[in-house]
N, C-alpha and C. Protein backbone atom coordinates (compact mmCIF):
# COMPACT_ATOMS: atom_id res chain seq x y z
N UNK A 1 0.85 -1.20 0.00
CA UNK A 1 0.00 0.00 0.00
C UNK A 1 0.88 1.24 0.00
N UNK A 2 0.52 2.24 -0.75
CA UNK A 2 1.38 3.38 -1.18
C UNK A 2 0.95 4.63 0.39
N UNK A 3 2.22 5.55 0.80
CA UNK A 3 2.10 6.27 2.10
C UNK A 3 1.09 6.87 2.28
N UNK A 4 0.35 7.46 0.92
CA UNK A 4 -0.52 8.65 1.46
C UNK A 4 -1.72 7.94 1.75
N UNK A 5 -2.11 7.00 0.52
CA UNK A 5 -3.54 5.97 0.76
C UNK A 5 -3.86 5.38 2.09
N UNK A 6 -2.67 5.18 2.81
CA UNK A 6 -1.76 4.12 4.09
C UNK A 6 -2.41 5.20 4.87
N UNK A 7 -2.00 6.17 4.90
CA UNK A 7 -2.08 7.21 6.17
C UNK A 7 -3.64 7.66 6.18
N UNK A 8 -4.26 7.85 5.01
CA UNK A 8 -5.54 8.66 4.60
C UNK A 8 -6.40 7.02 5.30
N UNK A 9 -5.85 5.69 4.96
CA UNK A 9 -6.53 4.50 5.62
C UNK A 9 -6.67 4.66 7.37
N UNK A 10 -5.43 5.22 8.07
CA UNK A 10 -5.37 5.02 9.20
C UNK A 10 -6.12 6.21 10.24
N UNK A 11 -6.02 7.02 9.36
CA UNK A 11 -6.86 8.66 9.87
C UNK A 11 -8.47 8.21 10.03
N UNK A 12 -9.08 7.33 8.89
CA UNK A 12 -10.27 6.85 8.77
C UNK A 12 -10.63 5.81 9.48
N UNK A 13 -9.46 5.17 10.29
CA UNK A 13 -10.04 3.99 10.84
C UNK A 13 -10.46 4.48 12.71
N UNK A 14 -9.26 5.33 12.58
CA UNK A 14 -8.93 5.79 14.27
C UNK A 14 -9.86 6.98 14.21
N UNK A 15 -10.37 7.76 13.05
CA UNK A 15 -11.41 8.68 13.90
C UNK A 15 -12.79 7.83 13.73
N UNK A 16 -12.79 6.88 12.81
CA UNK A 16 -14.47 6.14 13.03
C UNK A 16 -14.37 5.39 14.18
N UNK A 17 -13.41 4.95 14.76
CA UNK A 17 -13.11 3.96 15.77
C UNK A 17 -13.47 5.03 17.30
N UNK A 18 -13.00 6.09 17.09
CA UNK A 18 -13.34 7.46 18.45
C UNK A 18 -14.97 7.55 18.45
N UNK A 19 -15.53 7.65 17.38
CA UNK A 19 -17.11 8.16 16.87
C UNK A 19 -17.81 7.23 17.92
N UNK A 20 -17.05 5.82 17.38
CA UNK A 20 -17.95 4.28 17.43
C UNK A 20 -17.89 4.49 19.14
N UNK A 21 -16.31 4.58 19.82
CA UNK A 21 -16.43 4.71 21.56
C UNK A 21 -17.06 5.84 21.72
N UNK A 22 -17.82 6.54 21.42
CA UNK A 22 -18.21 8.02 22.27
C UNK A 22 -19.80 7.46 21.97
N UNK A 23 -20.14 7.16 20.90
CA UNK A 23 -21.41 6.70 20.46
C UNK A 23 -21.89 5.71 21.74
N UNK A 24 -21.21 4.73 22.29
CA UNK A 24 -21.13 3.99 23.60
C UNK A 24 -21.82 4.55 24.68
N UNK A 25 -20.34 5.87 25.13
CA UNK A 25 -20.93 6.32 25.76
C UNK A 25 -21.63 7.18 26.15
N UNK A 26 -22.51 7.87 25.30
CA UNK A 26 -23.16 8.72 24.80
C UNK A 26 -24.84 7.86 25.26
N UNK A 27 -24.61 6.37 24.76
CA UNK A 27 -25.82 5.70 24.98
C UNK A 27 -26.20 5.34 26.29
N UNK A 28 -24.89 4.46 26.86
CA UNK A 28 -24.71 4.75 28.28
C UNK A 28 -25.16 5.63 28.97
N UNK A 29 -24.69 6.81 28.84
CA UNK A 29 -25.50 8.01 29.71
C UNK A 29 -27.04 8.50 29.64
N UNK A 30 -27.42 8.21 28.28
CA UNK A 30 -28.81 8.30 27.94
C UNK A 30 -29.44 7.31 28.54
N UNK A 31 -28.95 6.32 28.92
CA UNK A 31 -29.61 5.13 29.53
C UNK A 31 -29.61 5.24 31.45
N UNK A 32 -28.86 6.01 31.52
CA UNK A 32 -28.85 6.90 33.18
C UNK A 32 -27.12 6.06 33.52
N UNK A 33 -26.18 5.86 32.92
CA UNK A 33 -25.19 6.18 33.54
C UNK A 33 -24.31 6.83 33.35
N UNK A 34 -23.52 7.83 34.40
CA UNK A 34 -22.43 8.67 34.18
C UNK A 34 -21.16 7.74 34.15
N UNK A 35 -21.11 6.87 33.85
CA UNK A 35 -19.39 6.54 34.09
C UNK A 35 -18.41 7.03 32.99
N UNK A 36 -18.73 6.91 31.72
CA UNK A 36 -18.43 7.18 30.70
C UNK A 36 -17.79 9.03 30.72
N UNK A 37 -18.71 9.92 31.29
CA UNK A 37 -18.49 11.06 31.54
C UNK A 37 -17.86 11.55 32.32
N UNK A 38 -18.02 10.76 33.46
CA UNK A 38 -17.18 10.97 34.91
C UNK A 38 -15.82 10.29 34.57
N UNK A 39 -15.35 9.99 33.81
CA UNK A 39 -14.05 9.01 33.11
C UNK A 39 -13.57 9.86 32.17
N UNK A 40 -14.73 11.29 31.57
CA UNK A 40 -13.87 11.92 30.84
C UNK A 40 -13.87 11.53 29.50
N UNK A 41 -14.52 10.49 29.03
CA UNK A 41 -14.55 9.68 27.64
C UNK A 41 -15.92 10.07 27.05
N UNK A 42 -17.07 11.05 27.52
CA UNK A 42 -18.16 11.60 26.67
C UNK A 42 -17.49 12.54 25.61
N UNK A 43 -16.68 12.32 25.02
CA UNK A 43 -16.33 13.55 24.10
C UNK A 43 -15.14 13.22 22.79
N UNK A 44 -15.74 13.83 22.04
CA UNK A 44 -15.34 13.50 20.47
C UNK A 44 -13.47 13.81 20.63
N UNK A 45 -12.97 14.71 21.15
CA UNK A 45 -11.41 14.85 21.33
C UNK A 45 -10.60 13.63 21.44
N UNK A 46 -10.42 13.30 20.62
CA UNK A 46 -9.34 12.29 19.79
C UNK A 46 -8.21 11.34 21.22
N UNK A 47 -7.76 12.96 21.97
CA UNK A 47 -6.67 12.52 22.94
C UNK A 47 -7.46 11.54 24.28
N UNK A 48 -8.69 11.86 24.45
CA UNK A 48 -9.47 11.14 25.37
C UNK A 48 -9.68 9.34 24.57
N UNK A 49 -9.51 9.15 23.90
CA UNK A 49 -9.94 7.89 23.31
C UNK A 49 -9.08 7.19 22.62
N UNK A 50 -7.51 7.75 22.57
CA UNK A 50 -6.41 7.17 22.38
C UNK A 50 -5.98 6.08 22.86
N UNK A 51 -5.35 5.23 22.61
CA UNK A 51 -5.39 3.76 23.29
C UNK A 51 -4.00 3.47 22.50
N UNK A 52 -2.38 4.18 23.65
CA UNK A 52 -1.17 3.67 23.61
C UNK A 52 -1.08 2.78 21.86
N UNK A 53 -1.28 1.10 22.53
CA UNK A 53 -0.43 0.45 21.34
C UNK A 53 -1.98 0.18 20.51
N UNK A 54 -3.24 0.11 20.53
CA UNK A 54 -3.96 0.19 19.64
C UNK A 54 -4.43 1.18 18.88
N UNK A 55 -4.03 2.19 18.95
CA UNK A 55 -4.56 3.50 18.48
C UNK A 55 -3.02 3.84 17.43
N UNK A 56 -2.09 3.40 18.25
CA UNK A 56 -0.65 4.16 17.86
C UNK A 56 0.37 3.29 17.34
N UNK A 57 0.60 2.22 18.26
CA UNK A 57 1.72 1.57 18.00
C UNK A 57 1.46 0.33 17.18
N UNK A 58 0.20 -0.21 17.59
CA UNK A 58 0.07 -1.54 16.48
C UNK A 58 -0.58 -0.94 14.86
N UNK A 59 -1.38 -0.11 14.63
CA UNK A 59 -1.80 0.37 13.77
C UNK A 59 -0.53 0.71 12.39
N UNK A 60 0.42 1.70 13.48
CA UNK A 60 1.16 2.26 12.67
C UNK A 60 2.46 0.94 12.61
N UNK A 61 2.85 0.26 12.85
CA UNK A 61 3.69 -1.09 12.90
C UNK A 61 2.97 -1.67 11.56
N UNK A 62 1.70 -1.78 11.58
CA UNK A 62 1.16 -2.55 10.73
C UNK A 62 1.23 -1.53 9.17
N UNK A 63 1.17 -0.59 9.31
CA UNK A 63 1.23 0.26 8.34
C UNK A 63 2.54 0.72 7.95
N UNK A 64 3.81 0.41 8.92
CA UNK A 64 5.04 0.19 8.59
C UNK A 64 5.36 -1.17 7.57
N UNK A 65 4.92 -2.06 8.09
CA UNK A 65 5.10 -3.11 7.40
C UNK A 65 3.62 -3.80 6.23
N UNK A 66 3.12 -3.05 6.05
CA UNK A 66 2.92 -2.91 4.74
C UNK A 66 1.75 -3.65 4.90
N UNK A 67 1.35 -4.34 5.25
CA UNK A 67 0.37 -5.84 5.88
C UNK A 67 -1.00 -5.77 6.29
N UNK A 68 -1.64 -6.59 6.99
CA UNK A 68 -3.31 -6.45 7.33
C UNK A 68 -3.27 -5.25 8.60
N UNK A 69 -4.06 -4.41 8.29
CA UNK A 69 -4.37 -3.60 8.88
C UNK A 69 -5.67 -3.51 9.95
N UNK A 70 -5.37 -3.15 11.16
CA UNK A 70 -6.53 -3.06 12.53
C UNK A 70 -6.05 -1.96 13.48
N UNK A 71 -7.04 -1.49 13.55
CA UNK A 71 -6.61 -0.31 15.20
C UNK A 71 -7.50 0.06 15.95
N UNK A 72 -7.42 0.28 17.15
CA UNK A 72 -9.09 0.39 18.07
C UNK A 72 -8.15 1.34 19.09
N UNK A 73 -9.49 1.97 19.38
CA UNK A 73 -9.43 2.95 19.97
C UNK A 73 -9.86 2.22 21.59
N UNK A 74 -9.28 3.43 22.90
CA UNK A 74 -9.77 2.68 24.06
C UNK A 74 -11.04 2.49 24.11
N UNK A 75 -11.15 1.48 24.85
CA UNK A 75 -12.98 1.27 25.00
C UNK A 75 -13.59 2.00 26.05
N UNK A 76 -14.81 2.63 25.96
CA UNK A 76 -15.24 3.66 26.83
C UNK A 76 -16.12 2.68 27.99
N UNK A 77 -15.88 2.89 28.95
CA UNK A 77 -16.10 2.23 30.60
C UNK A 77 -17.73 2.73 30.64
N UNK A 78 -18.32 1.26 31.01
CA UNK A 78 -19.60 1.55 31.76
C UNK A 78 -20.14 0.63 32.57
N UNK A 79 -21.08 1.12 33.31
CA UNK A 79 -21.63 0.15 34.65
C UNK A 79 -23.24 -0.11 33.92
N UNK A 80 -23.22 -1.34 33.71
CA UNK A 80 -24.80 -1.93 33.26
C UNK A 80 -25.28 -1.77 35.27
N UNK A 81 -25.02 -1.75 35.71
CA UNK A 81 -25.94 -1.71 36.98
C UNK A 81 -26.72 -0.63 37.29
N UNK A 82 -26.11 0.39 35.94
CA UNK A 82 -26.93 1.72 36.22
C UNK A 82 -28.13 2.20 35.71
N UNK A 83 -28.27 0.65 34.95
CA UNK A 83 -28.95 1.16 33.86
C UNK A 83 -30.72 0.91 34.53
N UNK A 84 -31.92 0.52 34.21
CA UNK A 84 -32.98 0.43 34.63
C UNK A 84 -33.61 -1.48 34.31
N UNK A 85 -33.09 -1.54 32.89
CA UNK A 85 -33.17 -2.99 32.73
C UNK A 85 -31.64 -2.81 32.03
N UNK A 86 -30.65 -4.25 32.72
CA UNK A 86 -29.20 -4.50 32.59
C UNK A 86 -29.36 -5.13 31.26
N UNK A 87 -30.01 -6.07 30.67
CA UNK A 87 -29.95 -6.89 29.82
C UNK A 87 -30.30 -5.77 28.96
N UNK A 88 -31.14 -5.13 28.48
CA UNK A 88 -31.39 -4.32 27.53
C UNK A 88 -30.59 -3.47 27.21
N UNK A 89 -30.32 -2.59 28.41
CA UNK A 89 -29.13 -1.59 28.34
C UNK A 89 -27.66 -2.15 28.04
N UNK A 90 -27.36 -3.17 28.44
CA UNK A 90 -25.71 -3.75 27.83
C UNK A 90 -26.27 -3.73 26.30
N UNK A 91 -27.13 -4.46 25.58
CA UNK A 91 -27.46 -4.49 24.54
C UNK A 91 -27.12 -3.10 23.65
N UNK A 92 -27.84 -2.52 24.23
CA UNK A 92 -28.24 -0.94 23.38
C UNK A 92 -27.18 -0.42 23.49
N UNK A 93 -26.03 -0.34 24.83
CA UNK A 93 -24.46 0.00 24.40
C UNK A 93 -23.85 -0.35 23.73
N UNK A 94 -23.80 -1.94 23.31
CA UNK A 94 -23.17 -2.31 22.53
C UNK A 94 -23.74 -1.88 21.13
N UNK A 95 -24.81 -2.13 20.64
CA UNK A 95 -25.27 -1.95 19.14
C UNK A 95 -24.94 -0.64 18.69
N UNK A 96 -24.70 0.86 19.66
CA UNK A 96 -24.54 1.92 19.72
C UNK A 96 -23.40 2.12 18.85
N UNK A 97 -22.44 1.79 19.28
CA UNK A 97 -20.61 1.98 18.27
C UNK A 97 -21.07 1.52 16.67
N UNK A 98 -21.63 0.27 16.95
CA UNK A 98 -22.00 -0.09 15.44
C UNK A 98 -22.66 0.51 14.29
N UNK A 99 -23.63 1.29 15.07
CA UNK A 99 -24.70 1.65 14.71
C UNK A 99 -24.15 3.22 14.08
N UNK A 100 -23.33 3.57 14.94
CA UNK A 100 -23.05 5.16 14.54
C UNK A 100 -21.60 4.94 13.60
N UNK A 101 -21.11 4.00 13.23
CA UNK A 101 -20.59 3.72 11.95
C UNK A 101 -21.19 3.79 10.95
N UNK A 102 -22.41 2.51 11.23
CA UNK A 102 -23.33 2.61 9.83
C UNK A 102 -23.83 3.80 9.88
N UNK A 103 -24.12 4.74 10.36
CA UNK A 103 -24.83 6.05 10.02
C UNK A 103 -23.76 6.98 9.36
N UNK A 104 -22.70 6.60 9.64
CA UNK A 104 -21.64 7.72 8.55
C UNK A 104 -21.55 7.11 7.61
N UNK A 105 -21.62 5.87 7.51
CA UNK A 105 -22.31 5.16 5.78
C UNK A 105 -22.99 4.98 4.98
N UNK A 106 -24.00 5.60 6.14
CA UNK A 106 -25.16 5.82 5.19
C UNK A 106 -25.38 7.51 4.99
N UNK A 107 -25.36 8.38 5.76
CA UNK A 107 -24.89 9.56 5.34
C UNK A 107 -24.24 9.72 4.01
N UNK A 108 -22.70 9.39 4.23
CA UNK A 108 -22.03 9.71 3.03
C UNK A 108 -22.55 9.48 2.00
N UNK A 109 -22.91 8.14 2.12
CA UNK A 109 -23.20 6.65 0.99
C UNK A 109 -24.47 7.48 0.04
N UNK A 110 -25.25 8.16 0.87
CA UNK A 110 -26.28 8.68 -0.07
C UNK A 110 -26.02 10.08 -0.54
N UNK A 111 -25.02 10.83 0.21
CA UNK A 111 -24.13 12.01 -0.59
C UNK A 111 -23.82 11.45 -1.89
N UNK A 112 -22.84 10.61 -1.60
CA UNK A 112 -22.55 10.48 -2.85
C UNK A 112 -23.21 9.77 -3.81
N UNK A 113 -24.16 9.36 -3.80
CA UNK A 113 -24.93 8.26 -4.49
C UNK A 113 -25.72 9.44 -5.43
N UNK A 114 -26.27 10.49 -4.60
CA UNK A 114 -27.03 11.21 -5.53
C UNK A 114 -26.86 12.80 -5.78
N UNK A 115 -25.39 12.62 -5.08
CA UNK A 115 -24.21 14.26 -5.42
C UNK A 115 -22.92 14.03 -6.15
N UNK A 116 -23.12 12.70 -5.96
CA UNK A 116 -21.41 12.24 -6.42
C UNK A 116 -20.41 12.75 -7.97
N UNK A 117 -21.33 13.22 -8.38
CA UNK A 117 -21.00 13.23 -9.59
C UNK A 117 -21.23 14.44 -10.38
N UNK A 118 -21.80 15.74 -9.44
CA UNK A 118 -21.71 17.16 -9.26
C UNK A 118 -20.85 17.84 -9.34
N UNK A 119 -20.15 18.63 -10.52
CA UNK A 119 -19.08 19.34 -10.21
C UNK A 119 -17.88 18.75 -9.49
N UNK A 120 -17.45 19.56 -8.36
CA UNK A 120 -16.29 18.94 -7.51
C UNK A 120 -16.64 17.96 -6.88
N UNK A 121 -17.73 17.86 -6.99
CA UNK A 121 -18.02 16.83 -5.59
C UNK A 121 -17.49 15.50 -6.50
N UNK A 122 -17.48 15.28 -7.82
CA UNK A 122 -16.86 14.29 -8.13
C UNK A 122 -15.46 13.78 -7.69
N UNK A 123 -14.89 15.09 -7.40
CA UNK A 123 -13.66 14.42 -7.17
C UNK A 123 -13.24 14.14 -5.91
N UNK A 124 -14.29 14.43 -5.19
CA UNK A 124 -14.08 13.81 -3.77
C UNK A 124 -14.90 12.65 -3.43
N UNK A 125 -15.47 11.88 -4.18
CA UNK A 125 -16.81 11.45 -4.14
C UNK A 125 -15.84 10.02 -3.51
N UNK A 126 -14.71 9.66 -4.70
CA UNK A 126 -13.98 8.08 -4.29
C UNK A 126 -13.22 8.24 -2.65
N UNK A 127 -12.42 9.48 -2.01
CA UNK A 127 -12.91 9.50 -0.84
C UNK A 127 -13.72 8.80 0.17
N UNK A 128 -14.98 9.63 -0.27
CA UNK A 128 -16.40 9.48 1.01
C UNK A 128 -16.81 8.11 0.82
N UNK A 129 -16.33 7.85 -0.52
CA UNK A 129 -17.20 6.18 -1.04
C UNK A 129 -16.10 5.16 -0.19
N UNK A 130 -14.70 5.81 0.10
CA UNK A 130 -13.74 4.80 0.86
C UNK A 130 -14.05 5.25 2.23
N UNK A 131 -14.55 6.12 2.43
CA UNK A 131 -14.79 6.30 4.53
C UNK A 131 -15.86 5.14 4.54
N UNK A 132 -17.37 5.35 3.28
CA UNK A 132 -18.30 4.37 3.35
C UNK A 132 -17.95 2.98 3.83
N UNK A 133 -16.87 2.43 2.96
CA UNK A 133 -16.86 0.74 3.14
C UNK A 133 -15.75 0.47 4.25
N UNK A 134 -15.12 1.19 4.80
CA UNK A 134 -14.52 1.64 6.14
C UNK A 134 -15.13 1.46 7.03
N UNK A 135 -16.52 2.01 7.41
CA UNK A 135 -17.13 2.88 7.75
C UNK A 135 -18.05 0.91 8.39
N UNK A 136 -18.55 0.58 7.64
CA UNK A 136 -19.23 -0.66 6.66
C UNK A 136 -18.63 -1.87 7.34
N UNK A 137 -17.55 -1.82 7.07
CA UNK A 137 -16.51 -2.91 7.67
C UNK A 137 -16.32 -3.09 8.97
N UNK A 138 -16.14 -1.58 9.77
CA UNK A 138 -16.14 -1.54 11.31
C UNK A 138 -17.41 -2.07 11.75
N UNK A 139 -17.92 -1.44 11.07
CA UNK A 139 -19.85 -1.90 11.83
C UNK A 139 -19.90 -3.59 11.97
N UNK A 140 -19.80 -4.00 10.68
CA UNK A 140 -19.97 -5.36 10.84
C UNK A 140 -18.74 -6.16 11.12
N UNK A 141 -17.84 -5.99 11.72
CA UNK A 141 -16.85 -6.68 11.93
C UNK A 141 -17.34 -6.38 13.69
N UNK A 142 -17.75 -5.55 14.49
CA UNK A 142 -17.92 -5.17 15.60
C UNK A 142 -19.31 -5.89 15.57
N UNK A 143 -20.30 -6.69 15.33
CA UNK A 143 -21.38 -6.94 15.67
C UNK A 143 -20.93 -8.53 15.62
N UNK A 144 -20.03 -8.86 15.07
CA UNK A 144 -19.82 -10.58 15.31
C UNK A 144 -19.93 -10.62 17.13
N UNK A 145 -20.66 -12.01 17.27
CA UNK A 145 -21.22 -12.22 18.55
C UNK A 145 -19.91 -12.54 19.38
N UNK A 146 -18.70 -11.93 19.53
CA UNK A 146 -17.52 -12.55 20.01
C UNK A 146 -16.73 -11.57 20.74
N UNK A 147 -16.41 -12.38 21.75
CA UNK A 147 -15.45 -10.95 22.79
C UNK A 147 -14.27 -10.95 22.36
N UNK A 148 -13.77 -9.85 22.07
CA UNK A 148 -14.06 -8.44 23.25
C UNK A 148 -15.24 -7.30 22.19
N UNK A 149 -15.57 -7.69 21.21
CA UNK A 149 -16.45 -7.39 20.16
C UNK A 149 -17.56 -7.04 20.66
N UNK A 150 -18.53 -5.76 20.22
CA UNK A 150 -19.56 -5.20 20.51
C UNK A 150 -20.64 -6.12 20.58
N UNK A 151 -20.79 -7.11 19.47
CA UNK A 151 -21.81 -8.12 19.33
C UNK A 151 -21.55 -9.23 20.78
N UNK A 152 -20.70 -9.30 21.04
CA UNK A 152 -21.33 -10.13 22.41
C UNK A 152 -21.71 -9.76 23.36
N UNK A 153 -21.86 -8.57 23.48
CA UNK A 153 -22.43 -6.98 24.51
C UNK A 153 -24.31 -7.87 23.90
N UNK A 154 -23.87 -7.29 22.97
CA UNK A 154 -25.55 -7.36 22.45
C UNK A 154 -26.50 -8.49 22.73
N UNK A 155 -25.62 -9.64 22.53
CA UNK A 155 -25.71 -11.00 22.44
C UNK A 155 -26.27 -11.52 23.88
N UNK A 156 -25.23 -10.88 24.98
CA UNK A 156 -25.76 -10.89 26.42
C UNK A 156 -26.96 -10.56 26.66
N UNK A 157 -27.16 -9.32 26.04
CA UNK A 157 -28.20 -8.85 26.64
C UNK A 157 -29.63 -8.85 25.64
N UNK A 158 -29.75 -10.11 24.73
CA UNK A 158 -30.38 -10.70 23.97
C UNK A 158 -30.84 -12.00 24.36
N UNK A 159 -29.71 -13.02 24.33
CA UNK A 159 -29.90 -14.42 24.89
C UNK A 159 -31.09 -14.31 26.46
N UNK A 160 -31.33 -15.62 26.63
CA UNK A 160 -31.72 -16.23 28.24
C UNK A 160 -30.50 -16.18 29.14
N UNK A 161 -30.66 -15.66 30.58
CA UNK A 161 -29.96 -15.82 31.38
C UNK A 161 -29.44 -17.41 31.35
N UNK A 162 -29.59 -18.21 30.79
CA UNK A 162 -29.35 -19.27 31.14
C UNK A 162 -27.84 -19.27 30.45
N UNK A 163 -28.27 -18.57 29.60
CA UNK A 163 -27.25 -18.59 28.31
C UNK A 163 -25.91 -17.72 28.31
N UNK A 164 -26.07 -16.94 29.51
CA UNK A 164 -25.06 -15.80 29.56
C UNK A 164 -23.64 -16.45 29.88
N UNK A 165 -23.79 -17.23 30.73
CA UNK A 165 -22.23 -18.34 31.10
C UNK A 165 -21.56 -18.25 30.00
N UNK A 166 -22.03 -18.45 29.05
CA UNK A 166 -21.40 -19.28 27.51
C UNK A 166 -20.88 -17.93 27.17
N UNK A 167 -21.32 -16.83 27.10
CA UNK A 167 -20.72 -15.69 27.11
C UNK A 167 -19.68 -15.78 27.40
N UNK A 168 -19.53 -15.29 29.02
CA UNK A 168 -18.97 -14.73 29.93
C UNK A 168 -17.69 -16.13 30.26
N UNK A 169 -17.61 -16.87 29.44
CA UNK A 169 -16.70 -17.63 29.51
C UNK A 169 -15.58 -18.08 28.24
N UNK A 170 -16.15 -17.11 27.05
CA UNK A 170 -15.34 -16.57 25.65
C UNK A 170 -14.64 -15.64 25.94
N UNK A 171 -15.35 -14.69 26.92
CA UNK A 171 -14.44 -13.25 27.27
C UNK A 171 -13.24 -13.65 28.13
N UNK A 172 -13.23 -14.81 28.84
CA UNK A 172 -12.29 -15.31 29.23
C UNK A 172 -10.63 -15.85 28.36
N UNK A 173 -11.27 -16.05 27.35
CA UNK A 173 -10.76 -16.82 25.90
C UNK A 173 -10.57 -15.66 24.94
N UNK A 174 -10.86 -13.97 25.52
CA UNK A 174 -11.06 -12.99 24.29
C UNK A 174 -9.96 -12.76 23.08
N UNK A 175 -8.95 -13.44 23.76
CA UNK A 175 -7.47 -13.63 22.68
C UNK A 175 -7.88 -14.34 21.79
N UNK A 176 -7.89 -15.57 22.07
CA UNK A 176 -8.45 -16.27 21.08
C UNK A 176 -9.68 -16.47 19.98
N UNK A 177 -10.79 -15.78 21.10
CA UNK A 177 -12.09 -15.80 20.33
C UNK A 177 -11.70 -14.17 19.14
N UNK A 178 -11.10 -13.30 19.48
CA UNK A 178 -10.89 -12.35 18.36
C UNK A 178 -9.79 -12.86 17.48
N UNK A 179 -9.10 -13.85 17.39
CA UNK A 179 -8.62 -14.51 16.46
C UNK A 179 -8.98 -14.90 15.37
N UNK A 180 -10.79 -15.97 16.05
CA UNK A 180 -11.89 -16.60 15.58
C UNK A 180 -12.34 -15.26 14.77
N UNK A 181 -12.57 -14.07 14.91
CA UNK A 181 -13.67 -13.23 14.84
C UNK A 181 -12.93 -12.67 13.30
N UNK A 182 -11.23 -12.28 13.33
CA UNK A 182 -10.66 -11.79 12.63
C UNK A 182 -10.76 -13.07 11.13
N UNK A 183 -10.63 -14.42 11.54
CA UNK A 183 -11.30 -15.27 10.60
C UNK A 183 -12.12 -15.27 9.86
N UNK A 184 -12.93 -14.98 10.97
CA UNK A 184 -15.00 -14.73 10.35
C UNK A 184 -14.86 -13.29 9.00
N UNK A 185 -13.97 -12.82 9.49
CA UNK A 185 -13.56 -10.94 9.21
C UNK A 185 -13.38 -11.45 7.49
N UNK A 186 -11.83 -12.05 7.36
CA UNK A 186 -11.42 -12.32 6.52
C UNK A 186 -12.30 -13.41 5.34
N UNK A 187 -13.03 -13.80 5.90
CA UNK A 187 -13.64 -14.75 5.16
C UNK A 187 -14.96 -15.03 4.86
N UNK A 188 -15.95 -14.27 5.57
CA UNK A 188 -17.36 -14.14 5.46
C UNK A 188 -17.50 -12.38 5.41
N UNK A 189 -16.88 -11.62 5.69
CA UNK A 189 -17.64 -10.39 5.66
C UNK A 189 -17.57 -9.93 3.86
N UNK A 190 -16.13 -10.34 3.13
CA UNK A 190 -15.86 -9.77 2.24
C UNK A 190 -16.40 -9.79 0.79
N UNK A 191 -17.72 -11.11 1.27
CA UNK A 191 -19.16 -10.93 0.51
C UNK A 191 -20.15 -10.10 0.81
N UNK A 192 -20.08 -9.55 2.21
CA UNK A 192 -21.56 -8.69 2.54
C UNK A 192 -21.11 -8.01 2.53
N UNK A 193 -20.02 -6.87 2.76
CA UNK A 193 -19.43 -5.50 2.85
C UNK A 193 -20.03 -5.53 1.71
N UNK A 194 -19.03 -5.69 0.45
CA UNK A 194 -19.98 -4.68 -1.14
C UNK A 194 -21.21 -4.92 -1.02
N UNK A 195 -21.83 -6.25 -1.14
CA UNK A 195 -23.49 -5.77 -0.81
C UNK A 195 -24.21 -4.53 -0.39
N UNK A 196 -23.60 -4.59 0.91
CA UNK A 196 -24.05 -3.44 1.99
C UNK A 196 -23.74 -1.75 0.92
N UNK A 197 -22.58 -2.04 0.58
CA UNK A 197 -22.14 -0.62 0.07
C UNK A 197 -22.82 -0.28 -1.20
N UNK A 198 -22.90 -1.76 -1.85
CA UNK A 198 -23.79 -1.17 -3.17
C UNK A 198 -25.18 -0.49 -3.03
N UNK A 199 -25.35 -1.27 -2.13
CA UNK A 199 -26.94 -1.17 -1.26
C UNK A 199 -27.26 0.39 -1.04
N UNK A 200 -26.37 1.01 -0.78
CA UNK A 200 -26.66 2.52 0.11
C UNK A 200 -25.98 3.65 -1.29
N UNK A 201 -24.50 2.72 -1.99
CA UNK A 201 -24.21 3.57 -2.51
C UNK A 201 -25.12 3.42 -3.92
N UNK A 202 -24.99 2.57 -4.57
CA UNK A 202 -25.74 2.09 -5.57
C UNK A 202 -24.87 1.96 -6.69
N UNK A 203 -23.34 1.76 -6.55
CA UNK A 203 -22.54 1.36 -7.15
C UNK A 203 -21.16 0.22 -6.59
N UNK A 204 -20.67 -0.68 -7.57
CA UNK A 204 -19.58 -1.18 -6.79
C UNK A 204 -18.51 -0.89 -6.49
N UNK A 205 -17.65 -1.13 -5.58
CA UNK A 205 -17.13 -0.45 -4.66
C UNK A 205 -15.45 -0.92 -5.50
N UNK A 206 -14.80 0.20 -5.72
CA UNK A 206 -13.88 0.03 -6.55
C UNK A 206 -13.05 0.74 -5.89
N UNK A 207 -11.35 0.02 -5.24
CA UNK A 207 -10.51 1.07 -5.18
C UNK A 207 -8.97 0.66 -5.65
């Protein structure tokens, strides 16, 4: 991958990755808890949601060496005990990060779908159409049902209590099960991403 594409990739991953944690806790608090705020992590400022070697050092290593690319931002802290119903509310935090990805994909996605090709806006259009499947990719790579992954937030607080063990005993395993997840990543998403993108943008996704 050539420096500027490399860098313009990593700017897009680490500020959708800030959006996705504030979106968290943003829901969190709407749901009645302050932890998120009282932690200082309600807010879009980049330096609050930095995360040492995932934000900085593994990202850019990986973008040194040329290779598969991942970076996450810190995860924003919350207490399901605050919430009114726990099972619902872990849910609705988790789907939250996901959710406010897909909304900058679908935003853009329909900018450009029915501006794209306006004057200048053409020439920014392959841009917004690459934040889109960016954008696309985080969402659904974060809803696989697997820890430390948003989807097993959801998953908890979806399933029967009976069922939560089985959870809460992957998160134990979260090394491994995001191993599993990065699998799932590589090998099942890279049919539904263009779907998804054609879907919103209404063209295929070319870069």
């Amino acid at each position: 991958m050539a420096l500027k594409p490399a860098i313009f990739l990593y700017i897009v991953i680490i500020f959708s990755a800030i959006i996705h944690e504030y979106a968290h806790g943003l829901m969190a608090y709407q749901l009645g808890d302050p932890t998120a705020k009282y932690s200082g992590r309600l807010t879009l400022n980049p330096l609050s949601h930095i995360d040492p070697f995932g934000t900085v050092v593994l990202p850019l290593m990986l973008l040194w060496m040329g290779g598969f690319f991942i970076g996450y931002a810190k995860p924003v802290p919350f207490n399901p005990l605050n919430f009114k119903n726990e099972k619902s509310g872990t849910a609705l935090v988790g789907i939250a990060g996901p959710a406010s990805n897909l909304l900058i994909a679908l935003i853009l996605g329909l900018f450009v779908r029915f501006f794209g090709n306006f004057g200048f806006l053409a020439a920014i259009s392959p841009l917004l159409s690459f934040i889109v499947l960016i954008n696309i990719w985080l969402a659904l790579f974060n809803l696989l049902p697997l820890p430390p992954l948003d989807g097993s937030k959801i998953a908890i607080g979806l399933v029967p209590r009976s069922w939560e063990g089985f959870f809460f005993n992957l998160e134990r395993m979260s090394f491994i099960s995001l191993f599993v997840a990065l699998a799932l990543a590589m090998t099942v998403l890279p049919y539904i991403v263009p779907f998804i993108f054609k879907l919103i943008v209404g063209q295929t996704a070319v870069f």
